[in-house]
Protein backbone atom coordinates (compact mmCIF):
# COMPACT_ATOMS: atom_id res chain seq x y z
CA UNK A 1 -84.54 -82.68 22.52
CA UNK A 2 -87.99 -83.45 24.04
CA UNK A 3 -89.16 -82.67 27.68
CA UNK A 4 -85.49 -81.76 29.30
CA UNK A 5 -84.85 -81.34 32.74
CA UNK A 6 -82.12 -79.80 34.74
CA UNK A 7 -79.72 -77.16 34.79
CA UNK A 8 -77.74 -75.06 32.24
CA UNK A 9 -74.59 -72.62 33.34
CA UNK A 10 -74.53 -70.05 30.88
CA UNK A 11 -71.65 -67.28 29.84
CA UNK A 12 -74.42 -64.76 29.40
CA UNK A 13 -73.21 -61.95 26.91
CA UNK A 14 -73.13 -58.32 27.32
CA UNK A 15 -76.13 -56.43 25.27
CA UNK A 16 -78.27 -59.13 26.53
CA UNK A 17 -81.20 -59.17 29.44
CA UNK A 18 -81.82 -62.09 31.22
CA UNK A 19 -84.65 -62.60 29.92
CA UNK A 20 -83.15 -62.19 26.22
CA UNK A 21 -81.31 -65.31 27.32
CA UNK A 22 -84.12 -66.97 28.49
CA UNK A 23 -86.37 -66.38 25.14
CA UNK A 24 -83.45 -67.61 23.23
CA UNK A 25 -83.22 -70.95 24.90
CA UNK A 26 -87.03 -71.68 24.58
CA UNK A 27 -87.13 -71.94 21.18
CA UNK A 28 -83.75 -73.78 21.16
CA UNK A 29 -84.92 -76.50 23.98
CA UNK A 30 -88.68 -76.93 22.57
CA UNK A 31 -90.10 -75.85 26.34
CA UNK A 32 -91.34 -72.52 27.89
CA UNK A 33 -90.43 -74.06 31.43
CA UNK A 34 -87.06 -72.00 32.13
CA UNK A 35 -86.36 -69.79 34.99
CA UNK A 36 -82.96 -69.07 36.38
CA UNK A 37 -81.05 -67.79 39.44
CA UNK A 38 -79.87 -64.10 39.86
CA UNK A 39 -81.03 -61.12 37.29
CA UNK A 40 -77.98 -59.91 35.62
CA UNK A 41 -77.69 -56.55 34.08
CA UNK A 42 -77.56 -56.11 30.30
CA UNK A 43 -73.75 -55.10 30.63
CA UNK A 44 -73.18 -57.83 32.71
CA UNK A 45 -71.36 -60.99 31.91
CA UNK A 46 -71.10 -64.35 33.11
CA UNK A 47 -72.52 -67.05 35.33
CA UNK A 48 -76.90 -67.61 34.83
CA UNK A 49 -77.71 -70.72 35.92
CA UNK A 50 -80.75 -71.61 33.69
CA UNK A 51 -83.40 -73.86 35.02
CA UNK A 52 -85.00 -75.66 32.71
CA UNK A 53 -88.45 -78.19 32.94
CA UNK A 54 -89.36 -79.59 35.81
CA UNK A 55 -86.18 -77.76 37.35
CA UNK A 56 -88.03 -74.31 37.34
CA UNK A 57 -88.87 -74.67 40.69
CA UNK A 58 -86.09 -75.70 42.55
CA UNK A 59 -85.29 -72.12 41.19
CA UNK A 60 -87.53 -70.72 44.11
CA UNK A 61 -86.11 -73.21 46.96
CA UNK A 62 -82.36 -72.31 46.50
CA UNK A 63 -80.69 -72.05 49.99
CA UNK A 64 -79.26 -68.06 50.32
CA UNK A 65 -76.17 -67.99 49.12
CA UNK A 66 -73.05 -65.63 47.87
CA UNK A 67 -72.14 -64.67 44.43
CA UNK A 68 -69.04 -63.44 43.31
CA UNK A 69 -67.91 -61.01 41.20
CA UNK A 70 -65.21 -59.26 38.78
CA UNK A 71 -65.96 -55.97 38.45
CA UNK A 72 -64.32 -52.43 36.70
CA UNK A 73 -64.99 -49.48 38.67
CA UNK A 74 -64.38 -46.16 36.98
CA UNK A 75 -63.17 -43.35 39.20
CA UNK A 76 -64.34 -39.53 38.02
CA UNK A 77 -67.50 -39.94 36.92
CA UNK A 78 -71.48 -40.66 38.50
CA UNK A 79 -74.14 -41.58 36.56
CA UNK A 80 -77.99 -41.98 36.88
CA UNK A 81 -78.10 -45.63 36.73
CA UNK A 82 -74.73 -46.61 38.73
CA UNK A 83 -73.26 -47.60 35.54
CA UNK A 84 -71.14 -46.83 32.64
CA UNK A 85 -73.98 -46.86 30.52
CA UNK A 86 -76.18 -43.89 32.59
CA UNK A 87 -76.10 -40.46 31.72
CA UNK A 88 -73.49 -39.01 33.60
CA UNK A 89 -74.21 -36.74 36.42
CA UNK A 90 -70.90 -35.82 38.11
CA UNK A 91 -67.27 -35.76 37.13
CA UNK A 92 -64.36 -34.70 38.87
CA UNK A 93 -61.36 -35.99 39.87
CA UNK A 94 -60.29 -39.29 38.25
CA UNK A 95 -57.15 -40.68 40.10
CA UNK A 96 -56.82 -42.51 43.17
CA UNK A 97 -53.94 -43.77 44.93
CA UNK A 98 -53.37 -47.11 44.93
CA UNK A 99 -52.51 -47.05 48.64
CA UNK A 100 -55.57 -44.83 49.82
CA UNK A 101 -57.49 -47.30 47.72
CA UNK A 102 -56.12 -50.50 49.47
CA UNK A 103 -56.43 -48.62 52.55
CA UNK A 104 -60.84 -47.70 51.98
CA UNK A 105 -61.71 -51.30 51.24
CA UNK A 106 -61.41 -53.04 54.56
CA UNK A 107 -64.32 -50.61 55.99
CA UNK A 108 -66.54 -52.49 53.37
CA UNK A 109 -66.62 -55.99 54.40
CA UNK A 110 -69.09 -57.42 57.18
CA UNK A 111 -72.32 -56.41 57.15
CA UNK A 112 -74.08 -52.90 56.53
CA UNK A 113 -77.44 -51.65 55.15
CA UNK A 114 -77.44 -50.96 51.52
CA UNK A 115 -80.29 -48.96 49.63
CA UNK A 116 -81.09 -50.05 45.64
CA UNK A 117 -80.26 -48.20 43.45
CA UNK A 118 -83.59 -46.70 41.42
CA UNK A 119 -82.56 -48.83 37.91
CA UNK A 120 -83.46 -51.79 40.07
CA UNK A 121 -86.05 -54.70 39.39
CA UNK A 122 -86.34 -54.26 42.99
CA UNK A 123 -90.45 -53.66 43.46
CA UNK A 124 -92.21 -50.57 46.26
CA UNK A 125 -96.01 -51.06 46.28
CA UNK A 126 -95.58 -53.47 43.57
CA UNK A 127 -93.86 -51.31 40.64
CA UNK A 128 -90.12 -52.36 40.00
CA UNK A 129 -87.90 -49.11 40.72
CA UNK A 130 -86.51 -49.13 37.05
CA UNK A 131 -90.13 -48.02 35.70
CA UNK A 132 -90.49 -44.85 37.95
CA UNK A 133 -86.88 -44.27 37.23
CA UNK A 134 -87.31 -44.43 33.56
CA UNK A 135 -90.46 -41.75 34.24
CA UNK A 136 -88.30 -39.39 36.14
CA UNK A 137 -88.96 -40.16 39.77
CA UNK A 138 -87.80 -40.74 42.65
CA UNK A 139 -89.26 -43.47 45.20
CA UNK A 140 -88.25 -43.93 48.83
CA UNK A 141 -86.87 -47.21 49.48
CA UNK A 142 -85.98 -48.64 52.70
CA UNK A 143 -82.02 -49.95 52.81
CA UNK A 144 -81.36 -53.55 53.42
CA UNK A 145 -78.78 -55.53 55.10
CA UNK A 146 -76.21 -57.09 52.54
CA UNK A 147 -72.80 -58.50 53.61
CA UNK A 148 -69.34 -58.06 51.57
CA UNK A 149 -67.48 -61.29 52.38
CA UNK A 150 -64.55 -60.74 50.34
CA UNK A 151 -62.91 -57.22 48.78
CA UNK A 152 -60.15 -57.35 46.70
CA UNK A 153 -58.11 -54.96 44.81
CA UNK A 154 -56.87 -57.23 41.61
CA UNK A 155 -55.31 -54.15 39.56
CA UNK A 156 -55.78 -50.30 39.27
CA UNK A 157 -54.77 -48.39 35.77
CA UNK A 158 -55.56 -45.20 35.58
CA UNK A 159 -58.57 -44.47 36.32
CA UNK A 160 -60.15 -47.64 36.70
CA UNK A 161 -59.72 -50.17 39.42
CA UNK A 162 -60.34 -54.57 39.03
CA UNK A 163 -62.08 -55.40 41.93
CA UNK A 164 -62.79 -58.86 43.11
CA UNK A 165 -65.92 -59.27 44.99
CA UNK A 166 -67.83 -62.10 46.98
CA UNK A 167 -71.07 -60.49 48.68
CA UNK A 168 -74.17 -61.98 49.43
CA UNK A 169 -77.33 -62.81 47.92
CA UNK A 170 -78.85 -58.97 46.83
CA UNK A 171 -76.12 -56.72 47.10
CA UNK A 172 -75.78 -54.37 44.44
CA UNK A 173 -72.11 -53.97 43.35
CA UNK A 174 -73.25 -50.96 41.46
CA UNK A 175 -74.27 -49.12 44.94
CA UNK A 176 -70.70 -50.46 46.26
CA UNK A 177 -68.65 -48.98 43.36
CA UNK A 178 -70.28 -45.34 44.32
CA UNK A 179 -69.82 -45.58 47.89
CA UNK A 180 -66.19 -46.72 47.57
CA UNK A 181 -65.97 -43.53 45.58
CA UNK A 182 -67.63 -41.84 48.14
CA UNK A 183 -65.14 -42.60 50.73
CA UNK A 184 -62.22 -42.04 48.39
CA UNK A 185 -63.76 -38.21 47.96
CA UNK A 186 -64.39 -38.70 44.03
CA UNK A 187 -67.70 -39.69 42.24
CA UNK A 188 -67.55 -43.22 40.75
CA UNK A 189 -69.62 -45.45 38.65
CA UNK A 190 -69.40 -49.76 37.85
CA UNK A 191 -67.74 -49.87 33.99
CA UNK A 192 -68.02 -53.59 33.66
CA UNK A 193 -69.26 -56.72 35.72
CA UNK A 194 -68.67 -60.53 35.46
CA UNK A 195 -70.20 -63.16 37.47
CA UNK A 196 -67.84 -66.01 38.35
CA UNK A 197 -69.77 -67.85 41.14
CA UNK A 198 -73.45 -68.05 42.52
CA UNK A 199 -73.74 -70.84 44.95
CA UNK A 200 -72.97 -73.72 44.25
CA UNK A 201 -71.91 -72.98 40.46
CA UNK A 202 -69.18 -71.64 38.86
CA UNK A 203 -68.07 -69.80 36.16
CA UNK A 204 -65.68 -72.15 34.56
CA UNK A 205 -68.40 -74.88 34.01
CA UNK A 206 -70.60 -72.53 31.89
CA UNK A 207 -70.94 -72.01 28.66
CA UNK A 208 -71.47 -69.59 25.46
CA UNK A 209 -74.78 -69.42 24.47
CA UNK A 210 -73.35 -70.24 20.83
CA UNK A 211 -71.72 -73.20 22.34
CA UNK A 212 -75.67 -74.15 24.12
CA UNK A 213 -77.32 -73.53 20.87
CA UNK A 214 -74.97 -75.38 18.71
CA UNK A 215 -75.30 -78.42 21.23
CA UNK A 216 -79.09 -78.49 21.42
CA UNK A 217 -79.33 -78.32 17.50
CA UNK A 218 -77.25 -81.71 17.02
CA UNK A 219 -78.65 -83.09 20.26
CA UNK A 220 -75.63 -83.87 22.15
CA UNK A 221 -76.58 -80.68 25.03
CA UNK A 222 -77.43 -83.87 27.71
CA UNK A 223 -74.31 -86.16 26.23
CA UNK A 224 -72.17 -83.46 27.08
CA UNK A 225 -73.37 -83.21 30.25
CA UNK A 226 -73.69 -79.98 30.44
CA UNK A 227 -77.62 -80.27 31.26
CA UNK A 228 -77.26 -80.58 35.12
CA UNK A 229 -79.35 -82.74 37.14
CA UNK A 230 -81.29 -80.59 39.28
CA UNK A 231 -79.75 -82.31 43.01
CA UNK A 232 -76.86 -79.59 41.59
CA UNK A 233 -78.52 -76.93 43.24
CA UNK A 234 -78.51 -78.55 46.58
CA UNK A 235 -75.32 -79.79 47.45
CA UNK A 236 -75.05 -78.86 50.89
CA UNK A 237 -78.02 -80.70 51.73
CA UNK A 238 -77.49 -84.33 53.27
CA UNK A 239 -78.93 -87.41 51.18
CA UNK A 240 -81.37 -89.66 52.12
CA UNK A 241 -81.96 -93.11 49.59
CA UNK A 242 -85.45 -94.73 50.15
CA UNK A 243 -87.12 -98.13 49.49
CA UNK A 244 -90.21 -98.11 46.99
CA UNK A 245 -92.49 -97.74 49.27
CA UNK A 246 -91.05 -94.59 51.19
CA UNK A 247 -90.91 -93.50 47.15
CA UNK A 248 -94.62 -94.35 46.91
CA UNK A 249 -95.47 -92.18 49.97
CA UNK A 250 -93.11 -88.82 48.94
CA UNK A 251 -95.35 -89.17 45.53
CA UNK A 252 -98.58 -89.34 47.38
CA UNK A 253 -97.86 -86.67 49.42
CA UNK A 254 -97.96 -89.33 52.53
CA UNK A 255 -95.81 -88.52 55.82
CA UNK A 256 -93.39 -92.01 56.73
CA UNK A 257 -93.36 -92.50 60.42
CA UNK A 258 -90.70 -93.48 62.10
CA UNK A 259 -88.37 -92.99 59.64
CA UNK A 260 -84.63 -93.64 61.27
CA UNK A 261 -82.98 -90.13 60.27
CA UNK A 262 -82.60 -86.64 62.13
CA UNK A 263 -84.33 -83.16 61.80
CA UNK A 264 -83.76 -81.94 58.68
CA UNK A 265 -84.26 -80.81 55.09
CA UNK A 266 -82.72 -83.58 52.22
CA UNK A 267 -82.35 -84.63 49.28
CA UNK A 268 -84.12 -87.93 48.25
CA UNK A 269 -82.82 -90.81 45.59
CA UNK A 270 -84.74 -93.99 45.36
CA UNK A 271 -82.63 -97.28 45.26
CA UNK A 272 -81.05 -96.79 41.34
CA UNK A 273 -80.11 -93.50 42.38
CA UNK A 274 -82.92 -90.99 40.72
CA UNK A 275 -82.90 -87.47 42.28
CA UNK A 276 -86.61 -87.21 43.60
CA UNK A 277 -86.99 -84.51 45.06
CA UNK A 278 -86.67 -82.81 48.66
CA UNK A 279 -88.08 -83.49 51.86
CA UNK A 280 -88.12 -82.39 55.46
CA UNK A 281 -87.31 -85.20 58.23
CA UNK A 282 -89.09 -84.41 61.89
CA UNK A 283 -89.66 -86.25 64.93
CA UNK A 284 -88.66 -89.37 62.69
CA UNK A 285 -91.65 -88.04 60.36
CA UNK A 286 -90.80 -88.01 57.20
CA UNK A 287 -92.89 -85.73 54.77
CA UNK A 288 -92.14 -84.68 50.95
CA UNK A 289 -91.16 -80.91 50.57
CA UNK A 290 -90.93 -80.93 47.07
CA UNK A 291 -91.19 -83.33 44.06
CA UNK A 292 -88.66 -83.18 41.04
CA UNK A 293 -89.11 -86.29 38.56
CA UNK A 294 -92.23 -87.88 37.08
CA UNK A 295 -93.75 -90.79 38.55
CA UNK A 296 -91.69 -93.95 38.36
């Protein structure tokens, strides 16, 4: 495959960084241009949506949007990283009724101020937290506002409880698994994750990165279609289709006058129905916002 463009859903494993993933693909597509949406944890699982080519940088213009979430959270024990794989720093008592549990998860949802956790990527004067955590200290970090749209209890054995949850863009489900322990009175840590949903995608259209590799060796990774055009990321924006010469202006960075539709940010196709790009419609002015495809 030479020059590709678009988007790739990928099952990411556990054991592997986002970045791992990324690495991988390079060599497979033949490009260095990748990015994608949403770090996940290296014991994390699921949904990365891979931007690849000219895609990279609709990566950076994604409207905010929620994610959501299976997750394992293991009653009894607190760690130094949130997660199974921490070295623990608390245990205690490991059982939890299934009623008092039902009963602490309705306080989550809404909106509340949530502070990182230090095994973060999350950066304070410009060092990410996970490097001073990895030295042994401890940096103040101011809390931010995340919302929990959705908290469901999907099963609770033992000592470990399925949670279904759909939060917004940077909440930390890590933080959320100790302060539902926390308000059950027993420390807690996050034993697994999987990401079904981030925006517009979804879980179910993913794939193994096996599956990805196997495709771009034999070539068939855009005949599958499983190379997305890059208008996936934007679905909730409204379409515009222009004439060539509205096309010539987006590409020349020229404003249109009195172009007939309202205030607003769209998505642009020219008349055989090529994604372009993005661009911003106001006072009947309309200017380009951001270019997609080569010149055509």
């Amino acid at each position: 495959m030479t020059n590709p463009n678009g988007i790739l859903l990928v099952d990411k494993p556990a054991g592997w960084t986002s970045f791992d993933v990324l690495a991988r693909l390079r060599g497979a597509l033949h490009t260095r241009r990748l990015g994608h949406a949403g770090t996940l944890d290296p014991m994390a699982t699921g949904l990365l949506a891979v931007f690849v080519g000219r895609a990279t940088a609709a990566a950076f213009r994604l409207p905010e949007h929620d994610k959501t979430y299976e997750a394992a959270v293991r009653f009894g024990i607190r760690t130094d990283t949130g997660d199974i794989t921490g070295t623990v720093l608390e245990q205690g008592e490991s059982r939890v009724g299934e009623s008092d549990l039902r009963a602490a998860l309705p306080a989550f949802l809404g909106g509340h101020m949530q502070t990182p956790p230090m095994y973060s990527a999350v950066k304070i004067d410009g060092q990410p937290l996970y490097k001073a955590a990895r030295a042994g200290r401890e940096v103040e970090r101011p809390p931010r506002p995340v919302t929990i749209r959705e908290l469901e209890l999907l099963d609770l054995t033992g000592d470990t409880a399925a949670l279904r949850v759909r939060c917004s863009q940077g909440t930390y489900v890590r933080v959320l698994a100790e302060e539902l322990g926390a308000a059950l009175g027993v420390p807690a840590t996050l034993a697994a994750l999987r990401r079904t949903q981030s925006g517009p995608f979804d879980l179910q259209d993913a794939h193994t990165l096996p599956e990805i590799l196997a495709a771009a060796e034999d070539g068939t990774l855009e005949q599958n279609g499983w190379l997305l055009g890059t208008d996936a990321a934007f679905p909730g924006l409204p379409a515009l289709t222009v004439d060539e010469a509205v096309k010539r202006h987006l590409f020349n960075g020229c404003p249109t006058s009195g172009y007939p539709a309202a205030d607003g940010l769209y998505r642009v196709y020219d008349g055989s129905g090529l994604f372009l790009g993005l661009a911003n419609v106001e006072n009947h002015c309309l200017n380009v916002e951001k270019i997609f495809c080569e010149r055509g």
